[in-house]
C-alpha atoms as a PDB file:
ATOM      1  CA  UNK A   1       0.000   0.000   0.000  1.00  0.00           C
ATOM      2  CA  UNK A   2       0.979   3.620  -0.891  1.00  0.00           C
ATOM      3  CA  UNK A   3       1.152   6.146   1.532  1.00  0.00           C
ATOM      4  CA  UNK A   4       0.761   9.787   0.991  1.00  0.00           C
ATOM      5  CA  UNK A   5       1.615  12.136   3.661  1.00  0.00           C
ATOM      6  CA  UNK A   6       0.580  15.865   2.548  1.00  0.00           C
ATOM      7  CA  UNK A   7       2.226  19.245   4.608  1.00  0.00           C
ATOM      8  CA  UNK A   8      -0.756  21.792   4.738  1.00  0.00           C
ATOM      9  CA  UNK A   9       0.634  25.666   4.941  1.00  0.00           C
ATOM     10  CA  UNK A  10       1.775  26.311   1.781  1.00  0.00           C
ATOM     11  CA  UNK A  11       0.448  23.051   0.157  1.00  0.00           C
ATOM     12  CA  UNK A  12      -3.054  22.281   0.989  1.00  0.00           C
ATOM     13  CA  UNK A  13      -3.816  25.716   1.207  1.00  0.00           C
ATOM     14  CA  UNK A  14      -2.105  28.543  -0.815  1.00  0.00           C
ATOM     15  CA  UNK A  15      -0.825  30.506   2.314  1.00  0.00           C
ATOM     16  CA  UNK A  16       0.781  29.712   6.164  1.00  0.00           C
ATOM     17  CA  UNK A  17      -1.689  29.748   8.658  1.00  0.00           C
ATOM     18  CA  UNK A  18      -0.247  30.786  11.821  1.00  0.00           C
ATOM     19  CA  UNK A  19       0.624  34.267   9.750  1.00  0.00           C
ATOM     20  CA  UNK A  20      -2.856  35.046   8.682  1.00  0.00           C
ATOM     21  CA  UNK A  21      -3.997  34.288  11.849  1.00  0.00           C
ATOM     22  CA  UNK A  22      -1.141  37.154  13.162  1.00  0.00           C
ATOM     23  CA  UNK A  23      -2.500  39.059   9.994  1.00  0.00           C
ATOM     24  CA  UNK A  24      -6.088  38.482  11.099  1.00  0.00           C
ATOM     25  CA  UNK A  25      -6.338  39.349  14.525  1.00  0.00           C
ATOM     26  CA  UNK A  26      -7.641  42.364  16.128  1.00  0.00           C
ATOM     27  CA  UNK A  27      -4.260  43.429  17.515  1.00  0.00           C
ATOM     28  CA  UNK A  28      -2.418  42.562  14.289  1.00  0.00           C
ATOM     29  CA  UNK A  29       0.203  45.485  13.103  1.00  0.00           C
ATOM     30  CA  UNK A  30       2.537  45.444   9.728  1.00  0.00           C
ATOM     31  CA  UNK A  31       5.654  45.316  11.819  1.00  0.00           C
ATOM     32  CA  UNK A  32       4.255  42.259  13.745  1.00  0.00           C
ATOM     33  CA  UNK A  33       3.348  40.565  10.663  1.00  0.00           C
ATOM     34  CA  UNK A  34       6.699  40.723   8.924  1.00  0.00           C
ATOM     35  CA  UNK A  35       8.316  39.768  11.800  1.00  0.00           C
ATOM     36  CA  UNK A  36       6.350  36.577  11.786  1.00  0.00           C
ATOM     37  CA  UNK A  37       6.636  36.475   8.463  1.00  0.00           C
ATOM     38  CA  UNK A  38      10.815  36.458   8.425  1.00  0.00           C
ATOM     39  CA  UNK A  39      10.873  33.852  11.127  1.00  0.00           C
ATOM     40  CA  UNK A  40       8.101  31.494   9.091  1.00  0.00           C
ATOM     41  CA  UNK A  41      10.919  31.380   6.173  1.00  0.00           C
ATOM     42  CA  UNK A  42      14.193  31.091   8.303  1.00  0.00           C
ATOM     43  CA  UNK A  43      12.248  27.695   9.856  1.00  0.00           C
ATOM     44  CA  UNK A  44      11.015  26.571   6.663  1.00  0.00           C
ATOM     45  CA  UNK A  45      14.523  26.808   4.785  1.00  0.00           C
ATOM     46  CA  UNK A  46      15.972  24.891   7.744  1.00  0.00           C
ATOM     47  CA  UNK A  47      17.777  28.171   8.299  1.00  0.00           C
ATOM     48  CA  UNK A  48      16.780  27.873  12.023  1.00  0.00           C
ATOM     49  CA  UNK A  49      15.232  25.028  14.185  1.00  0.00           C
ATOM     50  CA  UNK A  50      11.492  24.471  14.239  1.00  0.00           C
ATOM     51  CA  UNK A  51      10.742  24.674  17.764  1.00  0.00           C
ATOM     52  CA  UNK A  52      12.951  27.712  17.727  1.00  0.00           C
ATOM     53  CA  UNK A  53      10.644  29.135  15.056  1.00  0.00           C
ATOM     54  CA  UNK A  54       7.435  28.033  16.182  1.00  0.00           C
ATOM     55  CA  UNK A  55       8.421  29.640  20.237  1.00  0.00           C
ATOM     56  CA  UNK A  56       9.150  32.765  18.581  1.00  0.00           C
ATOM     57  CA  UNK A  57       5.518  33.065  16.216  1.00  0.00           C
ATOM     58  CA  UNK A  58       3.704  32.224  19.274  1.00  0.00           C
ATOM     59  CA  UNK A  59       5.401  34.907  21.412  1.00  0.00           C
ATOM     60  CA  UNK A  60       4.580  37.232  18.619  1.00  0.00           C
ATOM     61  CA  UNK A  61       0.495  36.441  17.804  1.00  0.00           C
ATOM     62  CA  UNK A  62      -2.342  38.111  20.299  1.00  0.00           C
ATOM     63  CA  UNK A  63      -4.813  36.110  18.908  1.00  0.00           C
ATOM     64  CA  UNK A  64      -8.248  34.852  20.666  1.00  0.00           C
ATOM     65  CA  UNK A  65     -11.004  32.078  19.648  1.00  0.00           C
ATOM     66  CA  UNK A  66     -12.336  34.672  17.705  1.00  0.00           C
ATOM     67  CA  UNK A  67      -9.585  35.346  15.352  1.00  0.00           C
ATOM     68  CA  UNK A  68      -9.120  31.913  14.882  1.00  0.00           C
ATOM     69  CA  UNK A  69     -12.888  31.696  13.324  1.00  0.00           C
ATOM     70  CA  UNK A  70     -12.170  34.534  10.855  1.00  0.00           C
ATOM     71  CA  UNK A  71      -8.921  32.768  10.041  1.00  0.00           C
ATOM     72  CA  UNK A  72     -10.947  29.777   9.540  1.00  0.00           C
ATOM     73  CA  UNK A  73     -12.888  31.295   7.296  1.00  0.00           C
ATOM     74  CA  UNK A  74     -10.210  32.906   5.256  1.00  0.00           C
ATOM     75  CA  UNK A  75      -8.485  29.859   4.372  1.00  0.00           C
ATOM     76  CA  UNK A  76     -11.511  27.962   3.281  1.00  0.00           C
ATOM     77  CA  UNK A  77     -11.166  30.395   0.271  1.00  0.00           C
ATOM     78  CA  UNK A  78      -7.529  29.735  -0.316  1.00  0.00           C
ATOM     79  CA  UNK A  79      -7.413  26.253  -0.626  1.00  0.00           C
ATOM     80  CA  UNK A  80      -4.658  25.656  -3.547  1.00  0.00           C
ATOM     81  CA  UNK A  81      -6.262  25.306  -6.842  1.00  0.00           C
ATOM     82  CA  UNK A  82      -5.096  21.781  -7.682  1.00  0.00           C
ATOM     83  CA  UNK A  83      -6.614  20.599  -4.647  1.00  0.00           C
ATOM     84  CA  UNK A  84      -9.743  22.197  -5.289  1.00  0.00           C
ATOM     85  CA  UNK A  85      -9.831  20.399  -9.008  1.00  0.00           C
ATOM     86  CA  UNK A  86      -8.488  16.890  -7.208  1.00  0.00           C
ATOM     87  CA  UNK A  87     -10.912  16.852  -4.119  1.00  0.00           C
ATOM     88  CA  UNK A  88     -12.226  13.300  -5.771  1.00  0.00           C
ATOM     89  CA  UNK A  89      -8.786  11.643  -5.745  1.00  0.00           C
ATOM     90  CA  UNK A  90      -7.966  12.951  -2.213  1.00  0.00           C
ATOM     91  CA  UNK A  91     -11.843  11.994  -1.133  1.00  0.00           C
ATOM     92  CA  UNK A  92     -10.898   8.231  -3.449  1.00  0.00           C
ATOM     93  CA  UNK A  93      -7.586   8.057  -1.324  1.00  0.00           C
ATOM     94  CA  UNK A  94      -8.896   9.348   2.052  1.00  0.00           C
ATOM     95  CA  UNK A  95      -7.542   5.781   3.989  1.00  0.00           C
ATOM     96  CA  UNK A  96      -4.334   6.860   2.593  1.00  0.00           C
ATOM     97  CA  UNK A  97      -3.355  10.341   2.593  1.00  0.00           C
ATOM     98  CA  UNK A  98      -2.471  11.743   5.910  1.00  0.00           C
ATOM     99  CA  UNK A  99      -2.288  15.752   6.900  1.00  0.00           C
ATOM    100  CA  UNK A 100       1.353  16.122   8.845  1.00  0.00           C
ATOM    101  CA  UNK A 101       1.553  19.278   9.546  1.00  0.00           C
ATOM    102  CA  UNK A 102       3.430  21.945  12.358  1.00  0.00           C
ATOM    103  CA  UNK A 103       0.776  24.031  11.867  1.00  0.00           C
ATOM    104  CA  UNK A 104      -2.308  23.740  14.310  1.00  0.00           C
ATOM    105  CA  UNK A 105      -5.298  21.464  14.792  1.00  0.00           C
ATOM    106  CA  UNK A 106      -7.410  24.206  14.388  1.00  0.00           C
ATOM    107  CA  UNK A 107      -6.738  25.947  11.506  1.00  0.00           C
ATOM    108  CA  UNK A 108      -6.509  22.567   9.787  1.00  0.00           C
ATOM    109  CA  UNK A 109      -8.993  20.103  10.765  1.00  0.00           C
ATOM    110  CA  UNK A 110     -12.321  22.276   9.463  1.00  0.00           C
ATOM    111  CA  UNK A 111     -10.354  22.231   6.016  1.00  0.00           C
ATOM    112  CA  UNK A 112      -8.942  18.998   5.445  1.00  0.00           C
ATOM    113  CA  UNK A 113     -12.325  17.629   6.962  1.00  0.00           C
ATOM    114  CA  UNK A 114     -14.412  18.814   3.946  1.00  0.00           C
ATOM    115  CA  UNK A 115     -12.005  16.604   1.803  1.00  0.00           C
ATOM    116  CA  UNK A 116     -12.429  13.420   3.277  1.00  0.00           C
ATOM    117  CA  UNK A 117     -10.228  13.065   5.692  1.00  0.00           C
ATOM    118  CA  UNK A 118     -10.108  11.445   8.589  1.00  0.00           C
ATOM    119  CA  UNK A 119      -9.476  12.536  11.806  1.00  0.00           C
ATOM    120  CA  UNK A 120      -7.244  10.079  12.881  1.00  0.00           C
ATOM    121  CA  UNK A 121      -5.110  10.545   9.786  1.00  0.00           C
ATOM    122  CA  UNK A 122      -4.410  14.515  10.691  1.00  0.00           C
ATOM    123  CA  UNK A 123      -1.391  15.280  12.737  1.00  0.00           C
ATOM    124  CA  UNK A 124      -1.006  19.040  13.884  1.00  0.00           C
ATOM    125  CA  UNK A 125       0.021  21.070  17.352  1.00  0.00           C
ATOM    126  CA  UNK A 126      -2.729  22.142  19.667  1.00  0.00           C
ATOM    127  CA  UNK A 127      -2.905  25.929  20.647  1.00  0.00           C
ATOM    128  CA  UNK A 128      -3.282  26.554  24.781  1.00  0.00           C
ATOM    129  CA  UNK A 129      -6.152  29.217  26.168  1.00  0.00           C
ATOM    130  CA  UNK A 130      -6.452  30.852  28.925  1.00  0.00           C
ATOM    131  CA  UNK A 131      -9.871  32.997  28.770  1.00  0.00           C
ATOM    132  CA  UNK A 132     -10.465  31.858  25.297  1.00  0.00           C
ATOM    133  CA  UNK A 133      -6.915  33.689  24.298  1.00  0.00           C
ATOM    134  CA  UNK A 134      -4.308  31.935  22.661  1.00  0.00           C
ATOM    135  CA  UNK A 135      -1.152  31.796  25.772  1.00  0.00           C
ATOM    136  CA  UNK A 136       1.481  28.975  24.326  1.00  0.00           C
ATOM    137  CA  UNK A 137       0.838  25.412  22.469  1.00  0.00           C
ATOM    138  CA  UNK A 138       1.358  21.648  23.879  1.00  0.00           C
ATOM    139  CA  UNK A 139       5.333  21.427  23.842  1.00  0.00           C
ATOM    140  CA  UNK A 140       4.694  17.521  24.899  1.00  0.00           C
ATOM    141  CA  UNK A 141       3.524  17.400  21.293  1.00  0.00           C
ATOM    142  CA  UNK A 142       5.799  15.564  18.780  1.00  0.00           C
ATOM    143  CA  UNK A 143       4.978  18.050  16.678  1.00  0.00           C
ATOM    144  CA  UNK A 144       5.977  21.504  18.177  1.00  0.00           C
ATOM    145  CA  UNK A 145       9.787  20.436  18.398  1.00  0.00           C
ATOM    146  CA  UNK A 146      12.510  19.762  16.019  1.00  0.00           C
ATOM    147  CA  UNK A 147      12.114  16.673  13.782  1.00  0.00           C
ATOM    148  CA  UNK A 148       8.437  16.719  14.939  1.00  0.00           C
ATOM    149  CA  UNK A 149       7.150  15.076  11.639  1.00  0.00           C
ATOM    150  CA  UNK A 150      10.115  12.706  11.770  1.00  0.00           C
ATOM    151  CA  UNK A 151       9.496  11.333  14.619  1.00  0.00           C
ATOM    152  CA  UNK A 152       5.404  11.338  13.509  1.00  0.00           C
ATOM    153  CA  UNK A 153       6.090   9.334  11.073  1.00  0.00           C
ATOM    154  CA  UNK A 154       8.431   6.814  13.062  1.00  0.00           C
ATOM    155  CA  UNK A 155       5.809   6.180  15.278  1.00  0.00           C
ATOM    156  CA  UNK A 156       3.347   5.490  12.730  1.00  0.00           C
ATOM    157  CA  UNK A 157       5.363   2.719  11.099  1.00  0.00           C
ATOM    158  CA  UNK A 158       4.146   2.805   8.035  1.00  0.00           C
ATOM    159  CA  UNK A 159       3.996  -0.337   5.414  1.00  0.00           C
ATOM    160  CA  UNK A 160       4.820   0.068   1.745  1.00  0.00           C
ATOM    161  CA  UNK A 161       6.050   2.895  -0.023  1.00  0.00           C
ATOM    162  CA  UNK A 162       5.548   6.528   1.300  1.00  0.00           C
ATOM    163  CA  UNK A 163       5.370   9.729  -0.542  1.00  0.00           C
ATOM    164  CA  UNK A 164       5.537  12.805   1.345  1.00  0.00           C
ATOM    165  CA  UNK A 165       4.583  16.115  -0.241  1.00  0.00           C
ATOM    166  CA  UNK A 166       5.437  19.251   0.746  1.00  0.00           C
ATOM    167  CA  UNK A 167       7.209  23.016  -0.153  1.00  0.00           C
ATOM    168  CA  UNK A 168      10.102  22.982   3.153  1.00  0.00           C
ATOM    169  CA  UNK A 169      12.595  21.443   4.816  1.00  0.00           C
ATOM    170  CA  UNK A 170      10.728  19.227   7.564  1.00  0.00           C
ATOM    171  CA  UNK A 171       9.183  17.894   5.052  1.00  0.00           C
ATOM    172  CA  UNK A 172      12.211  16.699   3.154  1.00  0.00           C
ATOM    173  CA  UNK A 173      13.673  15.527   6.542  1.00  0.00           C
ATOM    174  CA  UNK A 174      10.736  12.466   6.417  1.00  0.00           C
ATOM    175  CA  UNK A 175      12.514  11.354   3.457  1.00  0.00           C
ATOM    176  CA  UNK A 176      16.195  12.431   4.515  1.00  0.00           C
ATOM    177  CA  UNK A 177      15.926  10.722   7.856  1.00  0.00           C
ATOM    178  CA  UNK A 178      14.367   6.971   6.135  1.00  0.00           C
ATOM    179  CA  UNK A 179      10.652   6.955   6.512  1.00  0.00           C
ATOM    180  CA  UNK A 180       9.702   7.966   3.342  1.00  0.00           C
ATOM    181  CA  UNK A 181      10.745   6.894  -0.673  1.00  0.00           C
ATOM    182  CA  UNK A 182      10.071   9.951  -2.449  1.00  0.00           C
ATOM    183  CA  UNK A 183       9.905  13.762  -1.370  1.00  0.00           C
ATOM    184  CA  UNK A 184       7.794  15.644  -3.717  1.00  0.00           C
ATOM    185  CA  UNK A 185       8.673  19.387  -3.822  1.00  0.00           C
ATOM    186  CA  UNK A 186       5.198  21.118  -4.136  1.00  0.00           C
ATOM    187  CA  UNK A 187       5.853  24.937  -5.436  1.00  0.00           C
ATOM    188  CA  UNK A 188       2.460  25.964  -7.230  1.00  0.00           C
ATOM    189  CA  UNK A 189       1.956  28.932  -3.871  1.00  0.00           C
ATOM    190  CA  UNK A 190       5.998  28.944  -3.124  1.00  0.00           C
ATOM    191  CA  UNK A 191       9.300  28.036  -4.583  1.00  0.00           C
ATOM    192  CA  UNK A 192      12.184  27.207  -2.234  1.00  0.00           C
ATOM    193  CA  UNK A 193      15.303  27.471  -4.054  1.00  0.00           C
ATOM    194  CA  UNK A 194      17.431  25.904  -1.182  1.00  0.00           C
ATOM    195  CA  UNK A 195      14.936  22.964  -1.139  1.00  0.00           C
ATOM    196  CA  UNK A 196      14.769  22.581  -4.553  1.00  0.00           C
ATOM    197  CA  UNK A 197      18.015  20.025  -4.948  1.00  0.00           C
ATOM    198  CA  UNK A 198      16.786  17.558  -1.956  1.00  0.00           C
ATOM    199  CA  UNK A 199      13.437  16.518  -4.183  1.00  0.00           C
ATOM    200  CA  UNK A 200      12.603  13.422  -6.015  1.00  0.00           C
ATOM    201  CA  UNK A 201      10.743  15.288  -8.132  1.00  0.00           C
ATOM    202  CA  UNK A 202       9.000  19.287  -8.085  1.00  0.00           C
ATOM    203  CA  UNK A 203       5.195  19.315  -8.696  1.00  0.00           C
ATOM    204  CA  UNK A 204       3.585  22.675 -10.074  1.00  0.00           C
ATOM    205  CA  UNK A 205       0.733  21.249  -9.052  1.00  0.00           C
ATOM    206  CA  UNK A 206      -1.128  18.022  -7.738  1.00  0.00           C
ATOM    207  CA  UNK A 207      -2.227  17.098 -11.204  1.00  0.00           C
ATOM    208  CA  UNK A 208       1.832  16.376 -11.704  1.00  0.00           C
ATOM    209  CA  UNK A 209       1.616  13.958  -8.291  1.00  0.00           C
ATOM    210  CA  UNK A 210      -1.159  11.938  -9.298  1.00  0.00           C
ATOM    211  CA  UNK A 211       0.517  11.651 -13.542  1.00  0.00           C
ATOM    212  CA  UNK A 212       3.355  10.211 -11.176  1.00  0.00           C
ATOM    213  CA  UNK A 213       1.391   8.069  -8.934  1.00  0.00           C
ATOM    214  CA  UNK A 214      -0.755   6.368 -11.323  1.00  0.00           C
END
């Protein structure tokens, strides 16, 4: 059986999450934004760690319950186009494609949800709250540290081949590290030049996946 592990921010959907949620909220400011912004792309290009990147984001948003439903909202209309056109070969595949993402449970789930999958199959870091405000995220989970989907996909033991698809460096590191075959480079929202040497193959798009996985 094929596996087919799919990174969300930047994939899935045309944008990151976590910075249109900073972009989003009702304390958001320009300078804010670009700061979050920088340290999104140092993480991604493996340029610094993620759990380095993800404890400097959080530090950054003021975000609420709230903001999280507008943001919700927001990226059900940027959902990349090739998904959009392939929601019946993700909705075929559903048993087989998982969401592995550093991004957060709940800026995923409602998306991925109206494609089929299944809740099981999504792996993402939880937010904290305090007074329905956004204070931290679980640092027990796998997910929020270095190597996060690494060690995700360890523990899943997988059998058969596994394709991982995704536009940075953690996602590469699945396939870099043994627990995947082929690393897809997906750049139809963003091109990573310093990624672009690591991948099996670069996909404009998810027609170009499923030409290759037929």
């Amino acid at each position: 059986m094929n596996n087919i592990i799919i990174d969300y921010d930047s994939t899935f959907i045309k944008v990151e999450s976590l910075d249109e949620l900073a972009r989003l909220s009702k304390t958001s400011s320009a300078k804010v934004n670009n700061k979050i912004k920088e340290i999104t792309n140092l993480g991604m290009e493996g340029k610094i760690s993620f759990s380095e990147s993800l404890q400097k984001r959080i530090i950054l948003i003021n975000s609420d319950k709230e903001d999280i439903e507008k943001t919700v909202s927001f990226l059900k209309k940027n959902i990349s186009e090739s998904f959009i056109r392939n929601m019946s070969f993700i909705r075929k595949n559903h048993n087989k494609i998982f969401i592995v993402s550093s991004g957060f449970h709940e800026l995923i789930d409602p998306i991925v949800k109206e494609y089929g999958i299944i809740s099981q199959n999504i792996y993402a870091n939880n937010f904290l709250y305090k007074n329905n405000k956004i204070i931290g995220f679980d640092n027990e989970n796998p997910l929020s540290m270095s190597k996060g989907k690494v060690n995700i996909l360890k523990n899943l033991k997988l059998k058969g081949d596994t394709h991982v698809i995704g536009d940075g460096f953690t996602d590469f590191e699945i396939k870099k590290e043994g627990y995947a075959k082929y690393f897809y480079l997906f750049t139809e929202n963003i091109k990573r030049d310093s990624i672009v040497k690591s991948a099996d193959y670069s996909l404009k798009s998810l027609d170009e996946f499923i030409k290759i996985y037929k």
